[in-house]
C-alpha atoms as a PDB file:
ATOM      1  CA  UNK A   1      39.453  -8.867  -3.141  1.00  0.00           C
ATOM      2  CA  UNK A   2      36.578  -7.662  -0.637  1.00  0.00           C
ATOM      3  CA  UNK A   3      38.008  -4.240  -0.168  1.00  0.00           C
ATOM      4  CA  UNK A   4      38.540  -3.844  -3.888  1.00  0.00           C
ATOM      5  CA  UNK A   5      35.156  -4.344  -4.580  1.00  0.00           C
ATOM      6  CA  UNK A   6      33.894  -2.369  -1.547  1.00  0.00           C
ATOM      7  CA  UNK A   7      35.899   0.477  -2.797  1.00  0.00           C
ATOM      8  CA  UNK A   8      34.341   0.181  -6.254  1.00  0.00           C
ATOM      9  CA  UNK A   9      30.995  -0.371  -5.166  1.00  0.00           C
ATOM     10  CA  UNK A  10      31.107   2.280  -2.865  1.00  0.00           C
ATOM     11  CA  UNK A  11      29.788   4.919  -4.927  1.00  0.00           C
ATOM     12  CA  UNK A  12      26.520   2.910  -5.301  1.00  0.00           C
ATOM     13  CA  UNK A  13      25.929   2.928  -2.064  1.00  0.00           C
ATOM     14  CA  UNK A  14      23.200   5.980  -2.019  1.00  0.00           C
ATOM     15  CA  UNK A  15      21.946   4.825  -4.707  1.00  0.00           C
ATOM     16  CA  UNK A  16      21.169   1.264  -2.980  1.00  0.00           C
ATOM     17  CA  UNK A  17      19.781   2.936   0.274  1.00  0.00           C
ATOM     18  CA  UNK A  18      17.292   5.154  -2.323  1.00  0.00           C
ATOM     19  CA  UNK A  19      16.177   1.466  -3.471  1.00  0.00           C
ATOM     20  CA  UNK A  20      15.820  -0.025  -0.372  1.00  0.00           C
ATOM     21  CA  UNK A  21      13.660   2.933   0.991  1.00  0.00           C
ATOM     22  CA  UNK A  22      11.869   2.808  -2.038  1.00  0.00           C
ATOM     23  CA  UNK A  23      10.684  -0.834  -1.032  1.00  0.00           C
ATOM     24  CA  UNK A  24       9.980  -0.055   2.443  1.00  0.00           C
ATOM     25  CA  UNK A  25       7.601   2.175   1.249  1.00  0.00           C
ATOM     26  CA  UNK A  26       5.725  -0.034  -1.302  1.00  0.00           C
ATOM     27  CA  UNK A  27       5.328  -2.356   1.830  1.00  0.00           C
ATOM     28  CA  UNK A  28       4.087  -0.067   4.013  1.00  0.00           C
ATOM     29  CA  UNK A  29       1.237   1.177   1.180  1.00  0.00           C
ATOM     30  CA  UNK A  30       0.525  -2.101   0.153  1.00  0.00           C
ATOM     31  CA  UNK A  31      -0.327  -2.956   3.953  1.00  0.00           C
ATOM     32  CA  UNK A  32      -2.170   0.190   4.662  1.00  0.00           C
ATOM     33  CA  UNK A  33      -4.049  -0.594   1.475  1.00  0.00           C
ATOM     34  CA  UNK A  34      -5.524  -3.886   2.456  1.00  0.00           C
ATOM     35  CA  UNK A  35      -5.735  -3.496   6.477  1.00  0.00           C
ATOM     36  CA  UNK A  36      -9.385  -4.426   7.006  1.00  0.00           C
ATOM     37  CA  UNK A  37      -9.507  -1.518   9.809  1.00  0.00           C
ATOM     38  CA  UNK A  38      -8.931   1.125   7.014  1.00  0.00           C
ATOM     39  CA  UNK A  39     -11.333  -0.417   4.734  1.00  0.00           C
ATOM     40  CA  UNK A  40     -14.181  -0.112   7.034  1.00  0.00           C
ATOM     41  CA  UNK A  41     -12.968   3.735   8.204  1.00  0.00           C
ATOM     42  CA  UNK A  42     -13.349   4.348   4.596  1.00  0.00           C
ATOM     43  CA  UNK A  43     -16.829   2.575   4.145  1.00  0.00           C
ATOM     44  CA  UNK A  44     -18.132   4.494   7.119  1.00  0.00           C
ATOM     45  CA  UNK A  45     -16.845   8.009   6.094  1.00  0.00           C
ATOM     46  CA  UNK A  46     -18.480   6.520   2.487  1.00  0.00           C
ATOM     47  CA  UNK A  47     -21.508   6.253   4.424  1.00  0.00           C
ATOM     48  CA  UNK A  48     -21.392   9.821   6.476  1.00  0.00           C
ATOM     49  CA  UNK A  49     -20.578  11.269   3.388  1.00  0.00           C
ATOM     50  CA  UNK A  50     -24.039  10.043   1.821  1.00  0.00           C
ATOM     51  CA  UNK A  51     -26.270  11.078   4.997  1.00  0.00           C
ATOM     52  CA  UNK A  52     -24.870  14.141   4.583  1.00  0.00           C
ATOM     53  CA  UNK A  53     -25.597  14.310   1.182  1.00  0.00           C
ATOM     54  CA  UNK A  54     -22.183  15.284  -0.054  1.00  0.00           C
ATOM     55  CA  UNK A  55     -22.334  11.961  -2.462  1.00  0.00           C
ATOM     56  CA  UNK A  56     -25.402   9.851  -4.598  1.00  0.00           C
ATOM     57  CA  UNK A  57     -25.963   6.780  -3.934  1.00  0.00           C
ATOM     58  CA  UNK A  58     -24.659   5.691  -7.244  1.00  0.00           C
ATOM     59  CA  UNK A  59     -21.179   7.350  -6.162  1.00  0.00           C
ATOM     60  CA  UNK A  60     -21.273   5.970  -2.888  1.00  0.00           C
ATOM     61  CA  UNK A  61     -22.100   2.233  -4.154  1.00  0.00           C
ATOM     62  CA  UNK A  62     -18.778   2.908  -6.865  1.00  0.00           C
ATOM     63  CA  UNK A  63     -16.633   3.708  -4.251  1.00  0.00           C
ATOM     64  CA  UNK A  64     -17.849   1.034  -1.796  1.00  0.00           C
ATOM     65  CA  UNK A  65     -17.170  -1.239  -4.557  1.00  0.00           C
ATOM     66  CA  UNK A  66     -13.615   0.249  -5.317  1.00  0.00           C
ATOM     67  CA  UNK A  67     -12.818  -0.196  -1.906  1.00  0.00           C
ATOM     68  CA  UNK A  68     -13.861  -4.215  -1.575  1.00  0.00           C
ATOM     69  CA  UNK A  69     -12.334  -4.758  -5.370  1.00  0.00           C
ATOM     70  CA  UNK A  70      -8.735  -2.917  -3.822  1.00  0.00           C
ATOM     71  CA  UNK A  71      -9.296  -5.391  -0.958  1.00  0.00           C
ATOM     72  CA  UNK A  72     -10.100  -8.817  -2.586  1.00  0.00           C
ATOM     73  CA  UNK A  73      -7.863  -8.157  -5.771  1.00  0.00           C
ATOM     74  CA  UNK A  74      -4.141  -8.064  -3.349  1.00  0.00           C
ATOM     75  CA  UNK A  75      -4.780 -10.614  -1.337  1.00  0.00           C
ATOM     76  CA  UNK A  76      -4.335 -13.442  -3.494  1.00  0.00           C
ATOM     77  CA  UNK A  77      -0.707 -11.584  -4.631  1.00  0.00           C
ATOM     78  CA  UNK A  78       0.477 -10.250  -1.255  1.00  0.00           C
ATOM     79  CA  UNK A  79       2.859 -12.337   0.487  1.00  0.00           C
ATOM     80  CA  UNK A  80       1.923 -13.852   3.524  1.00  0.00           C
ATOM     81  CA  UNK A  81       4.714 -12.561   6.127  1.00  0.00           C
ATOM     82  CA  UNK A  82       6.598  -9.478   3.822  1.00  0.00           C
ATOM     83  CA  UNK A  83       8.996  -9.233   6.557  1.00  0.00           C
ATOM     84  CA  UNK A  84      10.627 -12.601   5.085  1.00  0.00           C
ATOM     85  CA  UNK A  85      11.625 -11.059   2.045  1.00  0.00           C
END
């Protein structure tokens, strides 16, 4: 019965490597998204950005705050280890 149903299963095969992809790429963005080392690159060009004078200090204090909300917000629904999944 296993090669009956590998031979009708078969043409779902692309469409199962497409899905699998798909969620090694969610896992890679959700871990670039709350790495602490890409927060703080993004706080200091924040802050470059302001001595320059390219942003207020109104936009710069939004975005800082963006960028700590993004960071405390996942961590209570990220998984611990995704590699377990």
């Amino acid at each position: 019965m296993g090669l009956l149903s590998f031979v009708f299963t078969l043409p779902l095969a692309p469409v199962r490597g497409v899905i699998s992809l798909a969620e090694v790429i969610q896992r890679q963005v959700e871990q670039e998204m709350h790495n602490p080392a890409t927060a703080r690159r993004e706080l200091e060009e924040l802050e470059e950005a302001r001595e320059r004078g390219d942003i207020t200090a109104e936009e710069e204090e939004q975005a800082q705050q963006a960028i700590l909300d993004r960071m405390t917000s996942g961590a209570a629904t990220r998984p611990e280890n995704p590699q377990e999944e």
